[in-house]
C-alpha atoms as a PDB file:
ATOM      1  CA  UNK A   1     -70.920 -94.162  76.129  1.00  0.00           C
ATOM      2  CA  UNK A   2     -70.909 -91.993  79.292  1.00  0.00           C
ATOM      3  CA  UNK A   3     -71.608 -88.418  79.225  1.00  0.00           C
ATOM      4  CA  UNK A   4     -69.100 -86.033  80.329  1.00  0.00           C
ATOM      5  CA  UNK A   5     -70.206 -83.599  83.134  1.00  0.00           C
ATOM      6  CA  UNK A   6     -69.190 -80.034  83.095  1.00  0.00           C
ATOM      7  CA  UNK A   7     -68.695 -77.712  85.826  1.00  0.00           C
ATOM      8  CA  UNK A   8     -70.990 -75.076  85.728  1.00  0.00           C
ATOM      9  CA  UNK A   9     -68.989 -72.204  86.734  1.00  0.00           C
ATOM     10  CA  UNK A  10     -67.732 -69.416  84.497  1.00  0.00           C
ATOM     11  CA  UNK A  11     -64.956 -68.701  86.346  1.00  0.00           C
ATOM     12  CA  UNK A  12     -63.757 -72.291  86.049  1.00  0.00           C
ATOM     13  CA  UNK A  13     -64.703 -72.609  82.217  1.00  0.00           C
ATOM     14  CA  UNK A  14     -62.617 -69.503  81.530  1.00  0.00           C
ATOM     15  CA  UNK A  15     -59.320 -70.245  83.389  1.00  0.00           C
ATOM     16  CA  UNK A  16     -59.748 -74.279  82.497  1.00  0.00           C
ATOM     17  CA  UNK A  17     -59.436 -73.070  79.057  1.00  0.00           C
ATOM     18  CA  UNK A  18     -56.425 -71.074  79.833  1.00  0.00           C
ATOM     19  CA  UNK A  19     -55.003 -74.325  81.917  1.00  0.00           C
ATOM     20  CA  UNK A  20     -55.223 -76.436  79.132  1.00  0.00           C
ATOM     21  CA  UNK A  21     -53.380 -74.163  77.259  1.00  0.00           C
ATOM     22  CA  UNK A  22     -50.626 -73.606  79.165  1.00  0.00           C
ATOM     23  CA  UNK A  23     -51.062 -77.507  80.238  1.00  0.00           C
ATOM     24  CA  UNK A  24     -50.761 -77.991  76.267  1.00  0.00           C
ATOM     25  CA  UNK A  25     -48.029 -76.222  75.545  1.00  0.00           C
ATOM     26  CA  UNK A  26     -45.814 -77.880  78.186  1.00  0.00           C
ATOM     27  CA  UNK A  27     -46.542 -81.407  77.140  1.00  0.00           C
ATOM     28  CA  UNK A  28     -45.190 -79.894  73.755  1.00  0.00           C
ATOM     29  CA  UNK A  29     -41.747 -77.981  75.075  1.00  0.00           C
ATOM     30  CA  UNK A  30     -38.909 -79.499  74.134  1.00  0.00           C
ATOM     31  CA  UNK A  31     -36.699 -78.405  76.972  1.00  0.00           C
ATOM     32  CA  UNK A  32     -37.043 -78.625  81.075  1.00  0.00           C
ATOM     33  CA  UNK A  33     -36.607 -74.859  81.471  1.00  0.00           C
ATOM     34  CA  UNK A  34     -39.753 -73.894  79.105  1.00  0.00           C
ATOM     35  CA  UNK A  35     -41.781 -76.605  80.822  1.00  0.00           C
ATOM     36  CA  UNK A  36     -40.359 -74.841  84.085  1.00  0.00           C
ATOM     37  CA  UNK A  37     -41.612 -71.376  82.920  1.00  0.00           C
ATOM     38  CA  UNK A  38     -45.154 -72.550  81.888  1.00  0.00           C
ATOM     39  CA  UNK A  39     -45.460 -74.423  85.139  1.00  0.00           C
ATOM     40  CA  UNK A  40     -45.245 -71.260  87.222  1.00  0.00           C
ATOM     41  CA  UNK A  41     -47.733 -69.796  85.132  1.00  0.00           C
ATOM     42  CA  UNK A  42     -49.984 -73.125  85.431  1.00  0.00           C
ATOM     43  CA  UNK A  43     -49.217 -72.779  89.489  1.00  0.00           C
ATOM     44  CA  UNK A  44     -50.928 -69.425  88.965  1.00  0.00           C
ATOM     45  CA  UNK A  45     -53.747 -70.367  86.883  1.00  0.00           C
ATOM     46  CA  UNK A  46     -54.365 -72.930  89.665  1.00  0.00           C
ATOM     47  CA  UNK A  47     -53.750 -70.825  92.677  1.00  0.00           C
ATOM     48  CA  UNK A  48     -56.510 -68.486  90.755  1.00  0.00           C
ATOM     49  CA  UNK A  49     -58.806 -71.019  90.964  1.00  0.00           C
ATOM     50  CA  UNK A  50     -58.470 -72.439  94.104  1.00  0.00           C
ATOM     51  CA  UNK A  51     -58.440 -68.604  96.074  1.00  0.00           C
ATOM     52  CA  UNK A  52     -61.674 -68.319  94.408  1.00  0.00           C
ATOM     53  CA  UNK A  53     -63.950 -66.105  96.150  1.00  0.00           C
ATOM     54  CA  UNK A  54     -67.050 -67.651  94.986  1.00  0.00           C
ATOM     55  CA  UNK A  55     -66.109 -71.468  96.479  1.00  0.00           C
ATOM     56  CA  UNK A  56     -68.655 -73.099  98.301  1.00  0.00           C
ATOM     57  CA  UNK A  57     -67.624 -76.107 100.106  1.00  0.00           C
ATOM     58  CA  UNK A  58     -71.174 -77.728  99.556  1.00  0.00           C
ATOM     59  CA  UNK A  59     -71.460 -77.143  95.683  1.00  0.00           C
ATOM     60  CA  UNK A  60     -70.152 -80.349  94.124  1.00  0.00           C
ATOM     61  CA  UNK A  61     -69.065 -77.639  91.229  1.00  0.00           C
ATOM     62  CA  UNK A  62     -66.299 -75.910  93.144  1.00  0.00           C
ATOM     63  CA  UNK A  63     -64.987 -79.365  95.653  1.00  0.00           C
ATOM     64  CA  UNK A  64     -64.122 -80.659  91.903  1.00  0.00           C
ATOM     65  CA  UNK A  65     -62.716 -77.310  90.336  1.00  0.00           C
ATOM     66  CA  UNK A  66     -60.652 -77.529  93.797  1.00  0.00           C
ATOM     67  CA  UNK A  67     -59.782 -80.416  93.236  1.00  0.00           C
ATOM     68  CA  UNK A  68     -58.609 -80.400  89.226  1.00  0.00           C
ATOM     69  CA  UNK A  69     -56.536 -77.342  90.636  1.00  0.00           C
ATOM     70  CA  UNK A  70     -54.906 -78.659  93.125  1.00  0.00           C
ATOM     71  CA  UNK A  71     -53.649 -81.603  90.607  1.00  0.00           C
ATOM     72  CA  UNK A  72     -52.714 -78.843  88.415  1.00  0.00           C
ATOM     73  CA  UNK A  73     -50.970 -77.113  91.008  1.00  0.00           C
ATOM     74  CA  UNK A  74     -49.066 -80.520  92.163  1.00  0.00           C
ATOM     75  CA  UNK A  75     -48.236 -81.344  88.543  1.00  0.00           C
ATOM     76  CA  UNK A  76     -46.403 -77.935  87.648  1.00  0.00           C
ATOM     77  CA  UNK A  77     -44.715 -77.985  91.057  1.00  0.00           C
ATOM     78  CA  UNK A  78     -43.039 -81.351  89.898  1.00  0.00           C
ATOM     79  CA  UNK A  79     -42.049 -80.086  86.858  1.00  0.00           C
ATOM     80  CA  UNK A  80     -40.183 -77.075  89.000  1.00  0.00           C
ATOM     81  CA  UNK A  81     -39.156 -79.891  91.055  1.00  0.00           C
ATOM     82  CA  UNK A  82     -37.326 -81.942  87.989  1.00  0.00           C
ATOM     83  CA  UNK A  83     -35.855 -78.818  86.676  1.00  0.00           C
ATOM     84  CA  UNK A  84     -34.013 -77.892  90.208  1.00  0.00           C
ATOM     85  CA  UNK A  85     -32.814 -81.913  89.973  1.00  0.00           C
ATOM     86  CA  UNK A  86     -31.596 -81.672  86.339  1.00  0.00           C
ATOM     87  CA  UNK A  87     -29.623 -77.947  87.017  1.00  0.00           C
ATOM     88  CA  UNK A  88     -28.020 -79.409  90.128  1.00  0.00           C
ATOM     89  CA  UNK A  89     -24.477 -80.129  90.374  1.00  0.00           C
ATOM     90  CA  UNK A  90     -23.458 -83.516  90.378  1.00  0.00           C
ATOM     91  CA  UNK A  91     -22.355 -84.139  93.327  1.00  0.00           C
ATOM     92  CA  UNK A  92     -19.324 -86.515  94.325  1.00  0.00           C
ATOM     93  CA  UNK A  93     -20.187 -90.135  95.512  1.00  0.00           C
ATOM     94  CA  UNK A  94     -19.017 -90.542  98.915  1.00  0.00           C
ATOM     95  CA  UNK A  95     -16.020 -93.217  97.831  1.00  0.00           C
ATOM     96  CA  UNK A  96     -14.761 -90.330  95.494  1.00  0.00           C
ATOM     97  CA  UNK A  97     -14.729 -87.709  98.252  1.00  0.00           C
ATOM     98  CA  UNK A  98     -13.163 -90.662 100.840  1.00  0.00           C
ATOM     99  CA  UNK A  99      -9.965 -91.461  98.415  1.00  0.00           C
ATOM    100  CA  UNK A 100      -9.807 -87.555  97.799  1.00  0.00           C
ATOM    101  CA  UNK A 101     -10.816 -87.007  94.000  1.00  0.00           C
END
C-alpha cells in the first residue's frame, strides 16, 4: 500500500478542507446553475491559495498546493464554461437562416 503524503502547510490544510467542501457539494447539485455558483466560490478558494503570500517556488509543499489549485481553478472555470453553453440560445443552422426560417 503506498502512503499518502500531505502538504505541510496550514494554510493549505485549512482552505483544502474548505475546497473539498465546496468541491463536494458540486459533484452533489442537481442543477448547472448551483454547480455554477459553487464554482465561483471554488475559483476563489483556489485563487486564495495560489496568491499565497507564503509560496516558495523551491518548497515542493507550495509547487504542489499550486498546482492542486490551479486544477481546481480550471475545473470550476469549466463548469462556468458549461453553464454559459447550456443558457445560450440555440442558434439557427446556417441552411435554416439560408431558406429564411
Amino acid at each position: 500500500m503506498r502512503e499518502e503524503k500531505k502538504i505541510k502547510c496550514p494554510i493549505f490544510q485549512s482552505k483544502n478542507e474548505e475546497i473539498e467542501g465546496v468541491t463536494k457539494a458540486i459533484n452533489e447539485a442537481e442543477n448547472i446553475e448551483r454547480k455554477a455558483l459553487l464554482a465561483e466560490r471554488l475559483i476563489k478558494e483556489a485563487e486564495d491559495l495560489l496568491s499565497c503570500e507564503y509560496f516558495d517556488e523551491k518548497r515542493a509543499d507550495c509547487k504542489i498546493c499550486h498546482y492542486i489549485a490551479d486544477l481546481r481553478k480550471k475545473t470550476a472555470n469549466l463548469i462556468l464554461k458549461a453553464k454559459e453553453l447550456k443558457t445560450e440560445k440555440p442558434r439557427r443552422s446556417r441552411s435554416a437562416t439560408l431558406r429564411g426560417r
